[in-house]
N, C-alpha and C. Protein backbone atom coordinates (compact mmCIF):
# COMPACT_ATOMS: atom_id res chain seq x y z
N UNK A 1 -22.63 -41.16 1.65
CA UNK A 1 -21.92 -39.90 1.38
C UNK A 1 -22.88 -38.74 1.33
N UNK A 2 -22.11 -37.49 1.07
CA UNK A 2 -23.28 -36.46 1.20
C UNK A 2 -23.42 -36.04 -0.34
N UNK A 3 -24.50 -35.33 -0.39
CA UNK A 3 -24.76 -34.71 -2.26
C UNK A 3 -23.91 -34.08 -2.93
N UNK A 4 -23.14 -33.15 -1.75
CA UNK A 4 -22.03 -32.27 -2.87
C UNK A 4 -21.38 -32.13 -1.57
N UNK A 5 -19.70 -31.75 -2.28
CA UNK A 5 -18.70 -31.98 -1.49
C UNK A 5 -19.22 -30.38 -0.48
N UNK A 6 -19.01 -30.52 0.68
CA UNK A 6 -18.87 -29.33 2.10
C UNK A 6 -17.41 -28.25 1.87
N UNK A 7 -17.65 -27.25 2.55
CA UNK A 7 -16.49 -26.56 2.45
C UNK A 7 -16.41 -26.06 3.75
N UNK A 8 -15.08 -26.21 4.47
CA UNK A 8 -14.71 -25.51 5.41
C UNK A 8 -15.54 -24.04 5.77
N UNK A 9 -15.96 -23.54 6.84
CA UNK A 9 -16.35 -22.75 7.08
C UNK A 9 -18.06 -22.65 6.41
N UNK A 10 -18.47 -23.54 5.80
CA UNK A 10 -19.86 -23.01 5.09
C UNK A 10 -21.11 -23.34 6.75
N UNK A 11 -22.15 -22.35 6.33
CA UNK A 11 -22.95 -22.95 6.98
C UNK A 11 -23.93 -23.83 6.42
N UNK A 12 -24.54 -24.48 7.58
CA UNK A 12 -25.28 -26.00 6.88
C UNK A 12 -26.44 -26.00 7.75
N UNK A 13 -27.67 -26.18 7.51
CA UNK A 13 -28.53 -26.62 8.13
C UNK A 13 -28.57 -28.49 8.53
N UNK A 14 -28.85 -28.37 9.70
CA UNK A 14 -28.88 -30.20 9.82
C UNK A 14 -30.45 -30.23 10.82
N UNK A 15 -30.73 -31.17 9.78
CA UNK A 15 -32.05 -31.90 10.61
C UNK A 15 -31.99 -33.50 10.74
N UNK A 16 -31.60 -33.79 12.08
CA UNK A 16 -32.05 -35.76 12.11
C UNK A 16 -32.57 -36.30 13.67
N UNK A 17 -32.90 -37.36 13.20
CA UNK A 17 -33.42 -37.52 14.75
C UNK A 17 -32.67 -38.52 15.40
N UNK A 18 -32.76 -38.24 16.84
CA UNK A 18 -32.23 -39.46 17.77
C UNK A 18 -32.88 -40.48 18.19
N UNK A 19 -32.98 -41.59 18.38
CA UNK A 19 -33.70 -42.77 18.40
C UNK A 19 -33.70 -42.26 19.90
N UNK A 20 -34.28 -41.72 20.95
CA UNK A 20 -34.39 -41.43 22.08
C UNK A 20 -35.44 -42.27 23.05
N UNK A 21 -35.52 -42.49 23.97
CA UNK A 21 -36.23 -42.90 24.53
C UNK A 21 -37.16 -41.99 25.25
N UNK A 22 -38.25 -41.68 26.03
CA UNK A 22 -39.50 -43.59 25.53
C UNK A 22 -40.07 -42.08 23.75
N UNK A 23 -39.74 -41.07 23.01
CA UNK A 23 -39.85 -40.99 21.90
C UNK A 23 -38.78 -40.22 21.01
N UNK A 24 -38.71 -40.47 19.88
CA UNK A 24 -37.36 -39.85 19.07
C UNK A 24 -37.47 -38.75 18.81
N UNK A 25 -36.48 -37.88 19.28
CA UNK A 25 -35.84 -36.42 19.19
C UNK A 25 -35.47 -35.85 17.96
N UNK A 26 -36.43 -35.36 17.16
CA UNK A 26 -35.90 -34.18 16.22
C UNK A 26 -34.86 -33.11 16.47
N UNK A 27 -33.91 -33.22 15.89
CA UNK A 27 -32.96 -32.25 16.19
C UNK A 27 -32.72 -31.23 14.99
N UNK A 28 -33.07 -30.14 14.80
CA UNK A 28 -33.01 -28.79 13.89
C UNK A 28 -32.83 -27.72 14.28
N UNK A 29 -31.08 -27.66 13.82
CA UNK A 29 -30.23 -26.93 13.83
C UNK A 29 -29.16 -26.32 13.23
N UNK A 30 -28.85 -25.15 13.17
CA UNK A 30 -27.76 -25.15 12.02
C UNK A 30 -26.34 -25.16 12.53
N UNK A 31 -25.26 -25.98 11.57
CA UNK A 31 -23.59 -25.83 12.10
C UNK A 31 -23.12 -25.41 10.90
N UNK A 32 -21.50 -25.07 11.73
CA UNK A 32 -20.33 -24.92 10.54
C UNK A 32 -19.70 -25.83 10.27
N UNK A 33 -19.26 -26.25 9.31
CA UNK A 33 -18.20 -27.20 8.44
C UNK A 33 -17.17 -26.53 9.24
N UNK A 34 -16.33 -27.69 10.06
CA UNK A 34 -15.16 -27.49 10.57
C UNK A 34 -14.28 -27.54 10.06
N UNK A 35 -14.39 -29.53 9.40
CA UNK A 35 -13.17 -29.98 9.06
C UNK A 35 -14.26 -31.05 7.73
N UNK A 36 -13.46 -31.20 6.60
CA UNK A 36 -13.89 -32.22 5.47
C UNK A 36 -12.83 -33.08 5.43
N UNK A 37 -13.35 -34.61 5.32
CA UNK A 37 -11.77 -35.79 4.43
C UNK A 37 -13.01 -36.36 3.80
N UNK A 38 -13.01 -36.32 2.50
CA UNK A 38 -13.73 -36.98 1.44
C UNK A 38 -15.04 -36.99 1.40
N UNK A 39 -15.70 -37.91 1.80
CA UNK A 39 -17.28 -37.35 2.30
C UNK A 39 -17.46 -37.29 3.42
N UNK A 40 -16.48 -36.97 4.55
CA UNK A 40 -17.50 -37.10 5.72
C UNK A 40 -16.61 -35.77 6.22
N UNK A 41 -17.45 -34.81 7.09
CA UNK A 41 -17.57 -33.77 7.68
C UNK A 41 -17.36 -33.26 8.72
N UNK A 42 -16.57 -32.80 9.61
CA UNK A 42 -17.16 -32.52 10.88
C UNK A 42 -17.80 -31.28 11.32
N UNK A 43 -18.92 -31.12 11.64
CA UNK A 43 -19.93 -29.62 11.90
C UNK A 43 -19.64 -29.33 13.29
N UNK A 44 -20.09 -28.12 13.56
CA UNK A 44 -19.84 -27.87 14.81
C UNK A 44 -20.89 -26.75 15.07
N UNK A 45 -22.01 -27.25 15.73
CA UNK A 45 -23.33 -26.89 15.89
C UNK A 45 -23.38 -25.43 16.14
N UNK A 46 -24.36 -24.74 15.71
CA UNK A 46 -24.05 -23.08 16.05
C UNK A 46 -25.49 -22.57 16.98
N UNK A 47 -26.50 -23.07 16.54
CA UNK A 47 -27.39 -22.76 17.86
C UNK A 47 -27.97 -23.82 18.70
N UNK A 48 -27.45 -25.19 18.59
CA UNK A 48 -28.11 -25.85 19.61
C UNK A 48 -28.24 -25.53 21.01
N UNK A 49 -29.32 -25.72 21.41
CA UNK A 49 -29.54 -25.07 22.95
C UNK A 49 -28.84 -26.49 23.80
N UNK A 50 -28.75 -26.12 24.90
CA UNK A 50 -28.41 -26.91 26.07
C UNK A 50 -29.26 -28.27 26.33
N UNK A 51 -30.59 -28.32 25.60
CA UNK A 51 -31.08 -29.23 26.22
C UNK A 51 -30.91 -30.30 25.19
N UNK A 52 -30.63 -30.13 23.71
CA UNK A 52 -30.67 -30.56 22.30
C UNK A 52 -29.25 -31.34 23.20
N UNK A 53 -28.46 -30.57 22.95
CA UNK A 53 -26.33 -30.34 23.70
C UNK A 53 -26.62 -31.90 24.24
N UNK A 54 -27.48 -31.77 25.54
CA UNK A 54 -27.36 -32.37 26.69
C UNK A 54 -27.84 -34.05 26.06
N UNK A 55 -29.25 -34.35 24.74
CA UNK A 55 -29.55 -35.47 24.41
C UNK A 55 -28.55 -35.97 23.38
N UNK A 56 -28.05 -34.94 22.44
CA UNK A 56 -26.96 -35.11 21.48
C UNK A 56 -26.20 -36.17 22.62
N UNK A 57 -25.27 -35.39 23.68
CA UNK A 57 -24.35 -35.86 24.27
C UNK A 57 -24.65 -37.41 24.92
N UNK A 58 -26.03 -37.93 25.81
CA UNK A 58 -25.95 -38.71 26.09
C UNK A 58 -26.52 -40.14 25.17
N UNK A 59 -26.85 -39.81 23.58
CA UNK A 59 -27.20 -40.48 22.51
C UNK A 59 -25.70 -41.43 22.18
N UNK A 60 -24.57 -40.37 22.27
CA UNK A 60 -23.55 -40.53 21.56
C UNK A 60 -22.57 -41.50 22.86
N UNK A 61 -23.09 -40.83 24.25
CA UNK A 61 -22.31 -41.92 25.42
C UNK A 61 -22.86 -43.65 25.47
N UNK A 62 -24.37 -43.48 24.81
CA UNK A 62 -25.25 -44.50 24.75
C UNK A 62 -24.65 -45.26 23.41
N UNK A 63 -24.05 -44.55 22.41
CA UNK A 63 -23.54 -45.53 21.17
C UNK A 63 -22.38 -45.43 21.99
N UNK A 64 -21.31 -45.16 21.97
CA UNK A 64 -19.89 -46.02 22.15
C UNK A 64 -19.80 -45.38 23.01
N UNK A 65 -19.70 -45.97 24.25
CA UNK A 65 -19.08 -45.52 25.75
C UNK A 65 -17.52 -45.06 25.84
N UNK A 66 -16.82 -46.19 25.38
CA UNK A 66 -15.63 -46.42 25.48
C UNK A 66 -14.87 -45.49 24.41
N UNK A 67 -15.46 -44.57 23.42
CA UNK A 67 -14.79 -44.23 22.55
C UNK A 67 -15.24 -42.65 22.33
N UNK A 68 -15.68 -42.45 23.55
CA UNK A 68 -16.69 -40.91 23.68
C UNK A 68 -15.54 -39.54 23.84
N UNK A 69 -14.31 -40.19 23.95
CA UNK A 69 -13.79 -38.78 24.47
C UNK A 69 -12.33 -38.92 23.02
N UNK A 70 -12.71 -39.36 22.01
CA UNK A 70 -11.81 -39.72 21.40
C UNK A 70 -12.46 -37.99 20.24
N UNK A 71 -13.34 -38.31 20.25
CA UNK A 71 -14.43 -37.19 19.71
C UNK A 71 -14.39 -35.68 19.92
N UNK A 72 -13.54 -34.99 20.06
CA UNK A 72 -14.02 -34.21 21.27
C UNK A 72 -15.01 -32.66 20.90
N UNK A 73 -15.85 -32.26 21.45
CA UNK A 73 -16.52 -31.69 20.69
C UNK A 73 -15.56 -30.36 20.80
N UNK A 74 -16.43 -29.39 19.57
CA UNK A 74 -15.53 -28.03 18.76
C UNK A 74 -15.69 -26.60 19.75
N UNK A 75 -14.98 -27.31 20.83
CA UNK A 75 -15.11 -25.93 21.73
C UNK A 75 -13.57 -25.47 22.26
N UNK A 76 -12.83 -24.13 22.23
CA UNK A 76 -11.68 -23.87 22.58
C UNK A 76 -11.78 -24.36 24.22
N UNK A 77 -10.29 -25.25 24.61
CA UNK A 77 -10.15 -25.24 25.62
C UNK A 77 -10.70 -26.64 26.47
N UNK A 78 -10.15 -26.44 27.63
CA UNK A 78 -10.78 -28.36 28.07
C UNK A 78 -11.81 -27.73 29.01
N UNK A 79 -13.18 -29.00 28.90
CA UNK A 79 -14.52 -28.59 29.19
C UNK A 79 -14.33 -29.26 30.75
N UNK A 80 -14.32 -27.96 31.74
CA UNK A 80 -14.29 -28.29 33.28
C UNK A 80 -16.33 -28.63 33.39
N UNK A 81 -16.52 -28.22 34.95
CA UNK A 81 -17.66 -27.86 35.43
C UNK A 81 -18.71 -26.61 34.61
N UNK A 82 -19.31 -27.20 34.09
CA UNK A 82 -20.09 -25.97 32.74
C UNK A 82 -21.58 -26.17 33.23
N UNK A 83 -22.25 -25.03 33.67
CA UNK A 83 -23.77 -25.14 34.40
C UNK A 83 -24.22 -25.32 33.45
């Protein structure tokens, strides 16, 4: 669980790393509290750059393939062709 309960809209600093290959990815960045149910959170990253975006994304296709779009990340609108 986390230390103290989150609130909608707060900002949050998050720092963790990705077990990445061939070395692990520090990721430090700050999000907003989207959504709270009890202890767990959903943030929705506010400056990750594209390249952070891009290892986030294929960390998370690398844990559950099959369950990747169940997730969907906190962006208005459905994500076409995005350079």
């Amino acid at each position: 669980g986390m230390p103290k309960p989150l609130a909608a809209g707060q900002i949050v600093r998050l720092r963790f790393e990705l077990p990445a290959r061939p070395d692990p990815v520090v990721i430090d960045a700050e999000g907003r509290v989207m959504r709270t149910n009890g202890d767990e959170a959903g943030i929705g990253f506010l400056d990750l750059g594209p390249e952070n975006q891009g290892l986030i994304e294929a960390f998370l296709k690398d844990q559950n393939p099959l369950d990747a779009s169940r997730e969907a990340p906190e962006h208005g609108g459905p994500r076409h062709n995005e350079p």
